[in-house]
PDB file of N, CA and C in Angstrom:
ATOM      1  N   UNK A   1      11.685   3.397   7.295  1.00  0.00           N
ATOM      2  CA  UNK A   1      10.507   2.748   7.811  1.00  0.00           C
ATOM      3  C   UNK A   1      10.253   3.214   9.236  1.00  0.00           C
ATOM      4  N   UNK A   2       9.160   3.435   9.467  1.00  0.00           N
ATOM      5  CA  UNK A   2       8.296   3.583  10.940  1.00  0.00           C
ATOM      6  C   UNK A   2       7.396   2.344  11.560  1.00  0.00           C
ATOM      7  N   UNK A   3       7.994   2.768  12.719  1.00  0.00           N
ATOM      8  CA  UNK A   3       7.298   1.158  13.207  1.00  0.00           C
ATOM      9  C   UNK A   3       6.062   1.171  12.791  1.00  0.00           C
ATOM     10  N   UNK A   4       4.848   2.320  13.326  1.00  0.00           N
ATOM     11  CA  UNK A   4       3.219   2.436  12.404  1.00  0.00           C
ATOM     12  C   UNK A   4       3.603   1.918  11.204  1.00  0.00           C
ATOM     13  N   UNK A   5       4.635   1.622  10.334  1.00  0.00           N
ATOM     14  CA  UNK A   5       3.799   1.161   8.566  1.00  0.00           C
ATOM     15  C   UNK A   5       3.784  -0.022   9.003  1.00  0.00           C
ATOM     16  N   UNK A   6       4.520  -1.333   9.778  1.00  0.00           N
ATOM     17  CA  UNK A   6       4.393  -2.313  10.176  1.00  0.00           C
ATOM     18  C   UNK A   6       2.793  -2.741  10.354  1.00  0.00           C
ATOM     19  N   UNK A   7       1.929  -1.470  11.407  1.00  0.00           N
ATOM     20  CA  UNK A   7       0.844  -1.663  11.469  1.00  0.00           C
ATOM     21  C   UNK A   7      -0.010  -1.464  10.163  1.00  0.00           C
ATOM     22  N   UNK A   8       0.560  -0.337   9.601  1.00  0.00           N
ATOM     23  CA  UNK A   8      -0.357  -0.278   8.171  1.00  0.00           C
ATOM     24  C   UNK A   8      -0.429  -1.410   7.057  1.00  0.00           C
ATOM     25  N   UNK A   9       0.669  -2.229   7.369  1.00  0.00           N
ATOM     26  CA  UNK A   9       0.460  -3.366   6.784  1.00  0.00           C
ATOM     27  C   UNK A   9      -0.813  -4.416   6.583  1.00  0.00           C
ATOM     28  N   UNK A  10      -1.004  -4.709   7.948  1.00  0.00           N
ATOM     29  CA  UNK A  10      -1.750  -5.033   8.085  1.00  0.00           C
ATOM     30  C   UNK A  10      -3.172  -4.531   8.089  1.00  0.00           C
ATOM     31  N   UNK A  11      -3.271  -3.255   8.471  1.00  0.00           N
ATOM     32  CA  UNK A  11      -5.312  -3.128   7.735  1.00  0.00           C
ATOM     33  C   UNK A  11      -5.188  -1.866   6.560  1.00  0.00           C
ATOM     34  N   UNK A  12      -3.972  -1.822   6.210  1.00  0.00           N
ATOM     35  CA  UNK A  12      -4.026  -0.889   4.931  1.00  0.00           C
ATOM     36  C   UNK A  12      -4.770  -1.476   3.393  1.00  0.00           C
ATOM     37  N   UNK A  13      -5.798  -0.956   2.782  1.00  0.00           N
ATOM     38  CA  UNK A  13      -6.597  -2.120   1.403  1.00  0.00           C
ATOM     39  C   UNK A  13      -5.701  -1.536   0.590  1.00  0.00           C
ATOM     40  N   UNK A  14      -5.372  -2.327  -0.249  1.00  0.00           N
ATOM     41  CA  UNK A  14      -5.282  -2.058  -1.418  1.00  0.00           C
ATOM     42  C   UNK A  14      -6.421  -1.692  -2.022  1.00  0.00           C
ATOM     43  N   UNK A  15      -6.005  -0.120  -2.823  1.00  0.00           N
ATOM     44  CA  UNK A  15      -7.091   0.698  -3.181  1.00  0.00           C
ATOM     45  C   UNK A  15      -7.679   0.640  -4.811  1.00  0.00           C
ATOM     46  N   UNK A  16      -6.959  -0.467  -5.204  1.00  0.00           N
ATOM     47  CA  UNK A  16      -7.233  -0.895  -7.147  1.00  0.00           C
ATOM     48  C   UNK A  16      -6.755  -1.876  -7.688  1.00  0.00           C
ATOM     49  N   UNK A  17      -7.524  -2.524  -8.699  1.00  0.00           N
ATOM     50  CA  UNK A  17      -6.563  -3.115  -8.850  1.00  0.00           C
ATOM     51  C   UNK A  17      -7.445  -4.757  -8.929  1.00  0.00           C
ATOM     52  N   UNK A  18      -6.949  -6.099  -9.221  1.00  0.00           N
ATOM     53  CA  UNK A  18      -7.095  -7.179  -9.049  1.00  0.00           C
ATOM     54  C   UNK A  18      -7.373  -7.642  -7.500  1.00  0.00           C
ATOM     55  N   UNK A  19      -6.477  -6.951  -6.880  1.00  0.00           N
ATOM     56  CA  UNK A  19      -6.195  -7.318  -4.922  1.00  0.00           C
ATOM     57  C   UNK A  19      -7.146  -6.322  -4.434  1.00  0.00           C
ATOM     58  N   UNK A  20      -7.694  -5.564  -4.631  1.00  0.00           N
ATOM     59  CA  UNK A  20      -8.669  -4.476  -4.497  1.00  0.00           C
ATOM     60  C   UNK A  20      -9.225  -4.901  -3.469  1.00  0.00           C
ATOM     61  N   UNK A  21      -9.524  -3.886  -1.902  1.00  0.00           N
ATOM     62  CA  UNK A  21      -9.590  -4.607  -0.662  1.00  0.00           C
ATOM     63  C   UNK A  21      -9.088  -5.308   0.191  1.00  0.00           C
ATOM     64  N   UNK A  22      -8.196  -6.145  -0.444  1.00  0.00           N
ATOM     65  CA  UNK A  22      -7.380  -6.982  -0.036  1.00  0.00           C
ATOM     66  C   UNK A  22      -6.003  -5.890   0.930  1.00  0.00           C
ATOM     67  N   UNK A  23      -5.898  -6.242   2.054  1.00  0.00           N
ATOM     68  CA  UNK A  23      -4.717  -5.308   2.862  1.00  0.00           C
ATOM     69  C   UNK A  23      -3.284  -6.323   2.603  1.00  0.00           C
ATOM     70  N   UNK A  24      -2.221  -4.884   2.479  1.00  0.00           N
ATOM     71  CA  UNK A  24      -1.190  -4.942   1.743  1.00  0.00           C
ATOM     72  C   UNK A  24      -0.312  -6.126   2.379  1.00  0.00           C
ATOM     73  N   UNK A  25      -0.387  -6.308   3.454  1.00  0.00           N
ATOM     74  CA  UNK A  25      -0.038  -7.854   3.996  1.00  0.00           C
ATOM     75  C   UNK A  25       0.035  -9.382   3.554  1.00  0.00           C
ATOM     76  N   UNK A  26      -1.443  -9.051   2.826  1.00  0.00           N
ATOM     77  CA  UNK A  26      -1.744 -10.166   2.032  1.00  0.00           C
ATOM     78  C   UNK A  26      -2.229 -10.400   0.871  1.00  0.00           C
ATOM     79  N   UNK A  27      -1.596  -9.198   0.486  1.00  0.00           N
ATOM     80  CA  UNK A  27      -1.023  -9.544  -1.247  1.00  0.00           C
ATOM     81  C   UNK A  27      -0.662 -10.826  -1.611  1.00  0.00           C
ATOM     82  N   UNK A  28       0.154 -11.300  -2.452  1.00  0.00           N
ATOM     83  CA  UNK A  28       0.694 -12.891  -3.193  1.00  0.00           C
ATOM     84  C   UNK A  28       2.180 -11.989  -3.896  1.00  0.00           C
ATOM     85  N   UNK A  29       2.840 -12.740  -3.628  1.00  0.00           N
ATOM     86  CA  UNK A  29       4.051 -12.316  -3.403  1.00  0.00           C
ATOM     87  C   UNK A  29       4.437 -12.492  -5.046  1.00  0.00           C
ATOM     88  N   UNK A  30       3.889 -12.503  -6.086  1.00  0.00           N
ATOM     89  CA  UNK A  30       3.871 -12.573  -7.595  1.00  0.00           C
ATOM     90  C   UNK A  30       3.434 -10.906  -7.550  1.00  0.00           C
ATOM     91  N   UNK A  31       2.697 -10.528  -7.544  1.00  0.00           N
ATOM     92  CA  UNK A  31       1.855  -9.225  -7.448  1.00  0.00           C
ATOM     93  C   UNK A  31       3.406  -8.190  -6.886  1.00  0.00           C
ATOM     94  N   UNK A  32       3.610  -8.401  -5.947  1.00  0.00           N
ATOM     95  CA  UNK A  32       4.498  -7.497  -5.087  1.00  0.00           C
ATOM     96  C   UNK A  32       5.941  -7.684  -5.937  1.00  0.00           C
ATOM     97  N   UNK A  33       6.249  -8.494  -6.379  1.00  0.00           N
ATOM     98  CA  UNK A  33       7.187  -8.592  -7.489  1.00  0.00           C
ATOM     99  C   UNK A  33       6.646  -7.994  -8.602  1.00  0.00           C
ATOM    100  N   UNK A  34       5.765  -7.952  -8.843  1.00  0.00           N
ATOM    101  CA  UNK A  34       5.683  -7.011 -10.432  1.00  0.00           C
ATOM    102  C   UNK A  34       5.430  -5.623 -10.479  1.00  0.00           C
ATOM    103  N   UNK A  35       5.233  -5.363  -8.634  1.00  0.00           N
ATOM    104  CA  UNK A  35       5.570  -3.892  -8.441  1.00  0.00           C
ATOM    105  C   UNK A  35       7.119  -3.560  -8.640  1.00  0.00           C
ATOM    106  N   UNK A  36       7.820  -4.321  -7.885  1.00  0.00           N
ATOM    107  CA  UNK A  36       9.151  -4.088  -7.889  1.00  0.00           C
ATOM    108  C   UNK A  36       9.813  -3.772  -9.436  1.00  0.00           C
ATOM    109  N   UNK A  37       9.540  -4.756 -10.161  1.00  0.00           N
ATOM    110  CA  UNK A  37       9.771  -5.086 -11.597  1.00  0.00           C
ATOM    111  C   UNK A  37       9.562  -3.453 -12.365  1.00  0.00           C
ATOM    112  N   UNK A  38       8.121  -3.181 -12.082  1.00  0.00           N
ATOM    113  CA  UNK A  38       7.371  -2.271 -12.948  1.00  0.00           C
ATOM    114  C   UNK A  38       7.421  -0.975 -12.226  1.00  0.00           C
ATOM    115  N   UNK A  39       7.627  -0.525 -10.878  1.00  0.00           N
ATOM    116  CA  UNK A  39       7.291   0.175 -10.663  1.00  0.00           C
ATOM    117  C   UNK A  39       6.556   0.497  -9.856  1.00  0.00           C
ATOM    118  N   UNK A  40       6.735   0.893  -7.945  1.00  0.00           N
ATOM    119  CA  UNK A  40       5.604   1.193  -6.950  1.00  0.00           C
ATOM    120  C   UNK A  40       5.143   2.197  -7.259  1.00  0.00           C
ATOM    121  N   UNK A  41       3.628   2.488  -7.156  1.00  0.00           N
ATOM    122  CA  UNK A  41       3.470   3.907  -6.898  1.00  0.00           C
ATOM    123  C   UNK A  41       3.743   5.030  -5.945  1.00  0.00           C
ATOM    124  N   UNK A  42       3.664   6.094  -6.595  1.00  0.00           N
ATOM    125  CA  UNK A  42       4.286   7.313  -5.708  1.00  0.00           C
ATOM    126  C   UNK A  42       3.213   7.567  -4.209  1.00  0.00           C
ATOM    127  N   UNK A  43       3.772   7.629  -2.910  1.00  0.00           N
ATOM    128  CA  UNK A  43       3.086   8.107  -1.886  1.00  0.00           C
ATOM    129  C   UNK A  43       3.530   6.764  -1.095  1.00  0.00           C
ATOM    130  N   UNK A  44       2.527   7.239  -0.240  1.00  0.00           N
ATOM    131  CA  UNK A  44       2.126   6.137   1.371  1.00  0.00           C
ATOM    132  C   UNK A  44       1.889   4.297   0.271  1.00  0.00           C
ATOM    133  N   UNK A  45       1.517   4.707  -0.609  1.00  0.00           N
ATOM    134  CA  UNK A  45       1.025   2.934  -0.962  1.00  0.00           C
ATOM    135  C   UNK A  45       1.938   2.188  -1.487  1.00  0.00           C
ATOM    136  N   UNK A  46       2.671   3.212  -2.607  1.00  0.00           N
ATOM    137  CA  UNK A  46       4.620   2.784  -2.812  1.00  0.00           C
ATOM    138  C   UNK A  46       5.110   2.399  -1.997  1.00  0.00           C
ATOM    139  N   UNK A  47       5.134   3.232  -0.586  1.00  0.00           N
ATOM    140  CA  UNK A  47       6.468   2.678   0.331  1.00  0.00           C
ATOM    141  C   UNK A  47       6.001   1.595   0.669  1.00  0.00           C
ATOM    142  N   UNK A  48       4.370   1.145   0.851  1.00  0.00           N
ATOM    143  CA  UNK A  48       4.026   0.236   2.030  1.00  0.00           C
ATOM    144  C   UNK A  48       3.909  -0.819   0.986  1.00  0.00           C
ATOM    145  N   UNK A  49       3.917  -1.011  -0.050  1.00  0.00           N
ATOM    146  CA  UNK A  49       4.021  -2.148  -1.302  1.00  0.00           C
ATOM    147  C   UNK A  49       5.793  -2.887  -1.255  1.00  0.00           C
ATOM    148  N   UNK A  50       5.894  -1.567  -1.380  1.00  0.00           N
ATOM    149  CA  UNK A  50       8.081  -1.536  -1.258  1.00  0.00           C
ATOM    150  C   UNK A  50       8.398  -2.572   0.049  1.00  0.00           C
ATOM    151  N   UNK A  51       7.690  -1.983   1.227  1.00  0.00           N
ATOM    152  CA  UNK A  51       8.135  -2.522   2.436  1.00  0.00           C
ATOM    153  C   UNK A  51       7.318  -3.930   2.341  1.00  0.00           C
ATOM    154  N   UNK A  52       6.376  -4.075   2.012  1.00  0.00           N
ATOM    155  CA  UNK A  52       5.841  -5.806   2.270  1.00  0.00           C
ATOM    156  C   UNK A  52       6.563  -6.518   0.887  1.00  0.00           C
ATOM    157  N   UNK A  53       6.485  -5.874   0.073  1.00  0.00           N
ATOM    158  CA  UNK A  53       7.738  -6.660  -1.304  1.00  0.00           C
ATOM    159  C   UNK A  53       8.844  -7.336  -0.396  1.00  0.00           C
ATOM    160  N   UNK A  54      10.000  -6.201   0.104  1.00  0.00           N
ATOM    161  CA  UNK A  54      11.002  -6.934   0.878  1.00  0.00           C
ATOM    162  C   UNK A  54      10.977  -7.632   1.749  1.00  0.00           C
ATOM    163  N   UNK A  55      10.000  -7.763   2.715  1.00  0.00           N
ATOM    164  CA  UNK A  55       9.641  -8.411   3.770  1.00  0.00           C
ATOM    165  C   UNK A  55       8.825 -10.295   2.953  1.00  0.00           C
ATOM    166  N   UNK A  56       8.014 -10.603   1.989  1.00  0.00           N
ATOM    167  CA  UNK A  56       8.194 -11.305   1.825  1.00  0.00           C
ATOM    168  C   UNK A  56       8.844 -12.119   1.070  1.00  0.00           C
ATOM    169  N   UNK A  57       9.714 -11.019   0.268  1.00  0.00           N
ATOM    170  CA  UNK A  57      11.463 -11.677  -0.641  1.00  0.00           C
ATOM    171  C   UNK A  57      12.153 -12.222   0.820  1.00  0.00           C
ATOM    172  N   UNK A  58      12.038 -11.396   1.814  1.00  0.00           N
ATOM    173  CA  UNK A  58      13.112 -12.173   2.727  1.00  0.00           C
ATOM    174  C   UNK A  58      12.605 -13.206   3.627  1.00  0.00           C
ATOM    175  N   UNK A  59      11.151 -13.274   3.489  1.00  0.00           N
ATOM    176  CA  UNK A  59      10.554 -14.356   4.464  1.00  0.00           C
ATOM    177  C   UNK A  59      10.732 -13.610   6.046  1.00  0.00           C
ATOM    178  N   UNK A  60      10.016 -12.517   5.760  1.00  0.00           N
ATOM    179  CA  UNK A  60       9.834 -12.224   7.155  1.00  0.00           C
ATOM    180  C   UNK A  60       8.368 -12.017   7.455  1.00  0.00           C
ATOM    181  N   UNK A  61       7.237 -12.403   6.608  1.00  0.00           N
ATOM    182  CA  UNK A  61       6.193 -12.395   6.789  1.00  0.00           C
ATOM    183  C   UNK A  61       5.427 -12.696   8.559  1.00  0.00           C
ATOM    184  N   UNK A  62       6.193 -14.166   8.652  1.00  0.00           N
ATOM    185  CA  UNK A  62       5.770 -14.100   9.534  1.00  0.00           C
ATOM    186  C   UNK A  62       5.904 -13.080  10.760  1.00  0.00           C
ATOM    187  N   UNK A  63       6.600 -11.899  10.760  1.00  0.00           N
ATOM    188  CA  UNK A  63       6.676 -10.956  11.673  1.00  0.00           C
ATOM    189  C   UNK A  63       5.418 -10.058  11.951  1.00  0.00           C
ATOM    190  N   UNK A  64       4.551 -10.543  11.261  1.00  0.00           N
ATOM    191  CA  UNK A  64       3.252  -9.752  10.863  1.00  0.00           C
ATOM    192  C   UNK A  64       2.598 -10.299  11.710  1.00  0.00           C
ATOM    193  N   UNK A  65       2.483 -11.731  12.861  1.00  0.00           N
ATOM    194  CA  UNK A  65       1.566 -12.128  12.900  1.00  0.00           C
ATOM    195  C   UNK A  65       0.868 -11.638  14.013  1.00  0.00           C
ATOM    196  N   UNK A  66       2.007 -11.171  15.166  1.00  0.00           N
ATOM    197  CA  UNK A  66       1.610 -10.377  16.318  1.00  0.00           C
ATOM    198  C   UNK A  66       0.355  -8.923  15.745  1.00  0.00           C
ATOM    199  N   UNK A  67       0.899  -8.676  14.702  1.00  0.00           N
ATOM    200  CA  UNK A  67       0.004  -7.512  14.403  1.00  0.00           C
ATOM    201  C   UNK A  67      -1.240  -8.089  13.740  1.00  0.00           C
ATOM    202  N   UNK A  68      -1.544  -8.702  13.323  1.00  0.00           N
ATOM    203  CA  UNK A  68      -3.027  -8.974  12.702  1.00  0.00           C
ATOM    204  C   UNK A  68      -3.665  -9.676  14.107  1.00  0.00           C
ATOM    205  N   UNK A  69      -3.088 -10.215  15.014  1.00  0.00           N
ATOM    206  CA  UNK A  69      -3.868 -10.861  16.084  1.00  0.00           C
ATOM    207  C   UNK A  69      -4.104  -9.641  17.124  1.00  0.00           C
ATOM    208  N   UNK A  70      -3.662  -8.753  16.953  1.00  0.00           N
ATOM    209  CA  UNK A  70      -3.741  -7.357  17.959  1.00  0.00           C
ATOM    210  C   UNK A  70      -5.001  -6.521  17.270  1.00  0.00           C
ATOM    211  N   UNK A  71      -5.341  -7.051  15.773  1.00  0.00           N
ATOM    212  CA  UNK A  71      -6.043  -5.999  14.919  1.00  0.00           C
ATOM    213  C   UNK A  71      -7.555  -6.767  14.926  1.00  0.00           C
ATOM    214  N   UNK A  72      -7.448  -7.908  15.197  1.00  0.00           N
ATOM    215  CA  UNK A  72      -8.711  -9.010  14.957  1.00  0.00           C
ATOM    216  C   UNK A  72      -9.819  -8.390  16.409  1.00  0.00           C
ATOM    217  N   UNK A  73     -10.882  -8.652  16.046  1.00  0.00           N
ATOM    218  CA  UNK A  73     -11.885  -8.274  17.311  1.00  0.00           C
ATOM    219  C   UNK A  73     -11.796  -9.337  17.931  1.00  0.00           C
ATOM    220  N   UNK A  74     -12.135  -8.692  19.323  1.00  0.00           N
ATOM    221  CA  UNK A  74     -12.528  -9.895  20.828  1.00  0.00           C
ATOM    222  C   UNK A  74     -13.629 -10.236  20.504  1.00  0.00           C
ATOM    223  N   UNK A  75     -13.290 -12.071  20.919  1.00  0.00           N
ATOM    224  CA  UNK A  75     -14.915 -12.344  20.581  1.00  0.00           C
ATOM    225  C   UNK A  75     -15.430 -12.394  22.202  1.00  0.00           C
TER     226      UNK A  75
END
């Protein structure tokens, strides 16, 4: 892992799919288990599925939060 996928977490979309749009952060942690189960895909969207899978099996979600408040616009 690289610290940047941390950031890609957060405004990376999911590119198909049911979650479609939806950035890989905030997936539902059913979904990210049935990658694990079935199979990530190959590339950049595997690892970054892989890496938010483990991160919310271990409840480290909340480590995300500094990064989505850094990513949000100034009002």
């Amino acid at each position: 892992m690289k610290p940047e996928d941390l950031q890609k977490l957060v405004t990376f979309p999911m590119p198909y799919g049911k979650y479609k749009g939806r950035v890989i952060a905030d997936l539902p942690g059913h979904y990210l288990n049935w990658f694990a189960r079935e199979g990530f895909p190959r590339g950049e969207l595997g690892s970054l599925l892989a890496l938010m899978q483990e991160m919310d099996h271990n409840g480290l979600k909340p480590l995300l939060d500094p990064l989505r408040q850094a990513t949000r616009p100034k009002q």
